[in-house]
C-alpha atoms as a PDB file:
ATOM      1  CA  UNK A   1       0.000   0.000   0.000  1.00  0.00           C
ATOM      2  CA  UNK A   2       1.339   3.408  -1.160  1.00  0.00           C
ATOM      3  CA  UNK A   3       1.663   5.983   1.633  1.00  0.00           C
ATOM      4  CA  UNK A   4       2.109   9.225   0.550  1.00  0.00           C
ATOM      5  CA  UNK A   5       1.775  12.553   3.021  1.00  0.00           C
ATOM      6  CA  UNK A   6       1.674  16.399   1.311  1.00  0.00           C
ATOM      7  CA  UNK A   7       4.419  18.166   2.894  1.00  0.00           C
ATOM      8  CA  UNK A   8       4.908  22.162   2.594  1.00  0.00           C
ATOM      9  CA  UNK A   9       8.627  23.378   2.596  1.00  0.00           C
ATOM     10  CA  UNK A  10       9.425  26.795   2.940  1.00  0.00           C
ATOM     11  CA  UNK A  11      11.955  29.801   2.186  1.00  0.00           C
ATOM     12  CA  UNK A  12      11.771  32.811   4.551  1.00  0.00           C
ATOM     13  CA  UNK A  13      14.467  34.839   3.096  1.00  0.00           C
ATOM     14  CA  UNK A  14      12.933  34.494  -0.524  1.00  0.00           C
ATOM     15  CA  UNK A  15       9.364  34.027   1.114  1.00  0.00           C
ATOM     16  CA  UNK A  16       8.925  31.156  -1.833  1.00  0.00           C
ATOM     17  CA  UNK A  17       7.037  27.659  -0.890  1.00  0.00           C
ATOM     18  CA  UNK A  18       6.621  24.408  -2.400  1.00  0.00           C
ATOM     19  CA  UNK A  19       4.334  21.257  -1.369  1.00  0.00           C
ATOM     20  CA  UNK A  20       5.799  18.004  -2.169  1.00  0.00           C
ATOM     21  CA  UNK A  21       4.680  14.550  -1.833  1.00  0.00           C
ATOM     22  CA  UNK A  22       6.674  12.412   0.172  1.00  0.00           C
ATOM     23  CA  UNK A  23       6.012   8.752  -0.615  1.00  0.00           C
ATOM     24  CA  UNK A  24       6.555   6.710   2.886  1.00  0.00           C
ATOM     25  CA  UNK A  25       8.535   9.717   4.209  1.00  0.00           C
ATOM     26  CA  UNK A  26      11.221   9.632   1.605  1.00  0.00           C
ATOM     27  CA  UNK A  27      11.537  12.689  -1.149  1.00  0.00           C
ATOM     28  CA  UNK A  28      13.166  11.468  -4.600  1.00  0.00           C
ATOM     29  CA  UNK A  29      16.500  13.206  -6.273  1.00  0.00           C
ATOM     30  CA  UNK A  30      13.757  15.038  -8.716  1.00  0.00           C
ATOM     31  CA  UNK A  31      11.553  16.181  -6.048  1.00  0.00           C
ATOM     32  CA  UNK A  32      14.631  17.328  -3.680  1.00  0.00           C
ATOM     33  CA  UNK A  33      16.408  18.997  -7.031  1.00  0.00           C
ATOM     34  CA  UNK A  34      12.512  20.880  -7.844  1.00  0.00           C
ATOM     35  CA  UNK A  35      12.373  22.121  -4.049  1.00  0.00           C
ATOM     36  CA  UNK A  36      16.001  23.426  -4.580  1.00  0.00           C
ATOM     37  CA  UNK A  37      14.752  25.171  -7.858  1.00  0.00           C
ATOM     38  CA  UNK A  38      11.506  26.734  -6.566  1.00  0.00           C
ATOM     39  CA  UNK A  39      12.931  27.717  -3.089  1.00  0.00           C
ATOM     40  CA  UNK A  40      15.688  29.308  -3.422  1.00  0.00           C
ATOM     41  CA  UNK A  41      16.505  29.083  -7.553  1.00  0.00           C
ATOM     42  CA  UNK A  42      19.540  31.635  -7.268  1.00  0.00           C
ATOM     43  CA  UNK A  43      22.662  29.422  -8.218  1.00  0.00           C
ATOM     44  CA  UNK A  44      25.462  31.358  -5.719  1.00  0.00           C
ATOM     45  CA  UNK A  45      22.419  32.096  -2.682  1.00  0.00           C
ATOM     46  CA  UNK A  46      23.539  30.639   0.486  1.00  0.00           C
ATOM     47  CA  UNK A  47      20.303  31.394   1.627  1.00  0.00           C
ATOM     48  CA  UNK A  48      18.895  27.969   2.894  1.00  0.00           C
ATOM     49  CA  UNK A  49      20.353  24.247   2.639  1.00  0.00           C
ATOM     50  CA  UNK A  50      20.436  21.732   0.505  1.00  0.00           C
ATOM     51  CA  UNK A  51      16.980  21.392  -0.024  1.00  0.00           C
ATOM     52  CA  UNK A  52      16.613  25.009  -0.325  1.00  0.00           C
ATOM     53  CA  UNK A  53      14.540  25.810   3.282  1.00  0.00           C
ATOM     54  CA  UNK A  54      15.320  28.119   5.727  1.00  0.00           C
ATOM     55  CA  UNK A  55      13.328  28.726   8.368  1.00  0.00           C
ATOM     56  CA  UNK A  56      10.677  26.308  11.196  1.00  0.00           C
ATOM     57  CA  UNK A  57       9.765  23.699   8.606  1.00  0.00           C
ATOM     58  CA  UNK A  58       7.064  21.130   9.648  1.00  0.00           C
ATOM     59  CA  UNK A  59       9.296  18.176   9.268  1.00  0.00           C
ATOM     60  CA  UNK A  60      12.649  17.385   9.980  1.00  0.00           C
ATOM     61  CA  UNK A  61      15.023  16.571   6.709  1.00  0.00           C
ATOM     62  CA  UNK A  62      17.697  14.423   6.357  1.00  0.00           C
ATOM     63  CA  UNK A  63      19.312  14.243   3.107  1.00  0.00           C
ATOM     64  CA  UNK A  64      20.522  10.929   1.962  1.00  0.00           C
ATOM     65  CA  UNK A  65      23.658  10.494  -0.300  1.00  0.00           C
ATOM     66  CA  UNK A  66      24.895   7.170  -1.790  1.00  0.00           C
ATOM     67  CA  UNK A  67      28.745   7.330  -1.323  1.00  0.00           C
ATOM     68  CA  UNK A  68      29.008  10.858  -1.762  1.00  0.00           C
ATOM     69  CA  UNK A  69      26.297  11.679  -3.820  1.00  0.00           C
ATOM     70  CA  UNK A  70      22.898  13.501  -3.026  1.00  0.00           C
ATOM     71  CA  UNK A  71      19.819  10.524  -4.016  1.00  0.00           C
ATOM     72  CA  UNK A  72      17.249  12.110  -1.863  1.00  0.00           C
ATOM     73  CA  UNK A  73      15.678  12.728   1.207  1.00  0.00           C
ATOM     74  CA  UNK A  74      14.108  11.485   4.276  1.00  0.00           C
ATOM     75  CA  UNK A  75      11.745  13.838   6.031  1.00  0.00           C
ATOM     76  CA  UNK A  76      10.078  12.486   9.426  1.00  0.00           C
ATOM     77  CA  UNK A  77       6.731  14.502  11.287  1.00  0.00           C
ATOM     78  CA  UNK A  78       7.992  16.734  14.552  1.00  0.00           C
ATOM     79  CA  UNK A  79       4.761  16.199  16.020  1.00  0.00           C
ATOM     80  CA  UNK A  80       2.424  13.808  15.919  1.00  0.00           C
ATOM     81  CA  UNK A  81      -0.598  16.087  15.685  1.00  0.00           C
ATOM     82  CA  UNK A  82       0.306  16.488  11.854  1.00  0.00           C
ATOM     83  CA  UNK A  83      -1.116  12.829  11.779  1.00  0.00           C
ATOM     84  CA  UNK A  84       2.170  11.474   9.405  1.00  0.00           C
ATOM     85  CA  UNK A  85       3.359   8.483  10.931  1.00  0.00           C
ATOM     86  CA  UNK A  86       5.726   6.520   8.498  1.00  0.00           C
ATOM     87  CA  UNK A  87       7.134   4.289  10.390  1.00  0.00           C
ATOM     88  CA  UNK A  88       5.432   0.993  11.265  1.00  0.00           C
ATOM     89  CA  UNK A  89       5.572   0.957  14.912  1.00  0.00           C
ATOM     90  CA  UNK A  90       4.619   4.883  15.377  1.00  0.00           C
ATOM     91  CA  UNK A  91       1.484   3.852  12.905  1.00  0.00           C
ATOM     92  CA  UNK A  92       0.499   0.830  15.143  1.00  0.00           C
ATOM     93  CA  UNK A  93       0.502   3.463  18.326  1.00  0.00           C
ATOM     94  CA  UNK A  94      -1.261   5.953  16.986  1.00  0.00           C
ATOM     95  CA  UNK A  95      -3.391   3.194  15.756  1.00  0.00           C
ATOM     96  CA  UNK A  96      -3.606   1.420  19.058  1.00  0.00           C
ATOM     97  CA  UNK A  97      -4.685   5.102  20.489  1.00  0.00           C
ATOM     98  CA  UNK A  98      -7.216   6.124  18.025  1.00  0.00           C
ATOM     99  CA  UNK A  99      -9.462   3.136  19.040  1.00  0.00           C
ATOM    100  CA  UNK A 100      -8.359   3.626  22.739  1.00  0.00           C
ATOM    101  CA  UNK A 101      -9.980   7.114  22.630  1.00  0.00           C
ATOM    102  CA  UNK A 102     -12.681   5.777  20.192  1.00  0.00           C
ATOM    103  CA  UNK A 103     -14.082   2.793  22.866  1.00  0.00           C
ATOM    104  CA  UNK A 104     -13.721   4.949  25.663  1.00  0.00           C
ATOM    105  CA  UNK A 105     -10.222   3.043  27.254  1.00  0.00           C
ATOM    106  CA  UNK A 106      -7.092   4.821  28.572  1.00  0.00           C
END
């Protein structure tokens, strides 16, 4: 089963924005490469990171590189009130707690 979460990145210096769609929390060398571009599309800014963000960003982002080289990136939900739970244990607790709440048990 696919599992894909809309994600909005953002730019403060530039005050650009982007919404991406991370497929089980991971971002694809195209998708990281079109944030870059529609961030922060100024070749010699130093304005954000590799991604192009700067700024409070609703997920944290950790780029991935295969010996050296950029192929993507992982992105992961601060808080669990933004209801994106990728991993399969954080999914079987939130899970587990929705029908807690739902039948009335602590």
């Amino acid at each position: 089963m696919n599992r894909y979460s809309k994600i909005e990145l953002t730019n403060d210096f530039h005050e650009t924005s982007i919404t991406l769609r991370a497929a089980h929390g991971k971002l694809s060398l195209r998708q990281v490469r079109r944030a870059k571009r529609a961030l922060c599309g100024h070749a010699a800014c130093i304005c954000g990171d590799a991604l192009g963000t700067r700024g409070a960003q609703p997920v944290e982002i950790e780029m991935l590189y295969d010996r050296g080289i950029l192929i993507g990136a992982e992105v992961r939900a601060i808080s669990r009130d933004m209801g994106l739970y990728w991993s399969e244990q954080d999914e079987r607790a939130a899970l587990n707690e929705q029908h807690a709440q739902m039948t009335g048990q602590s």
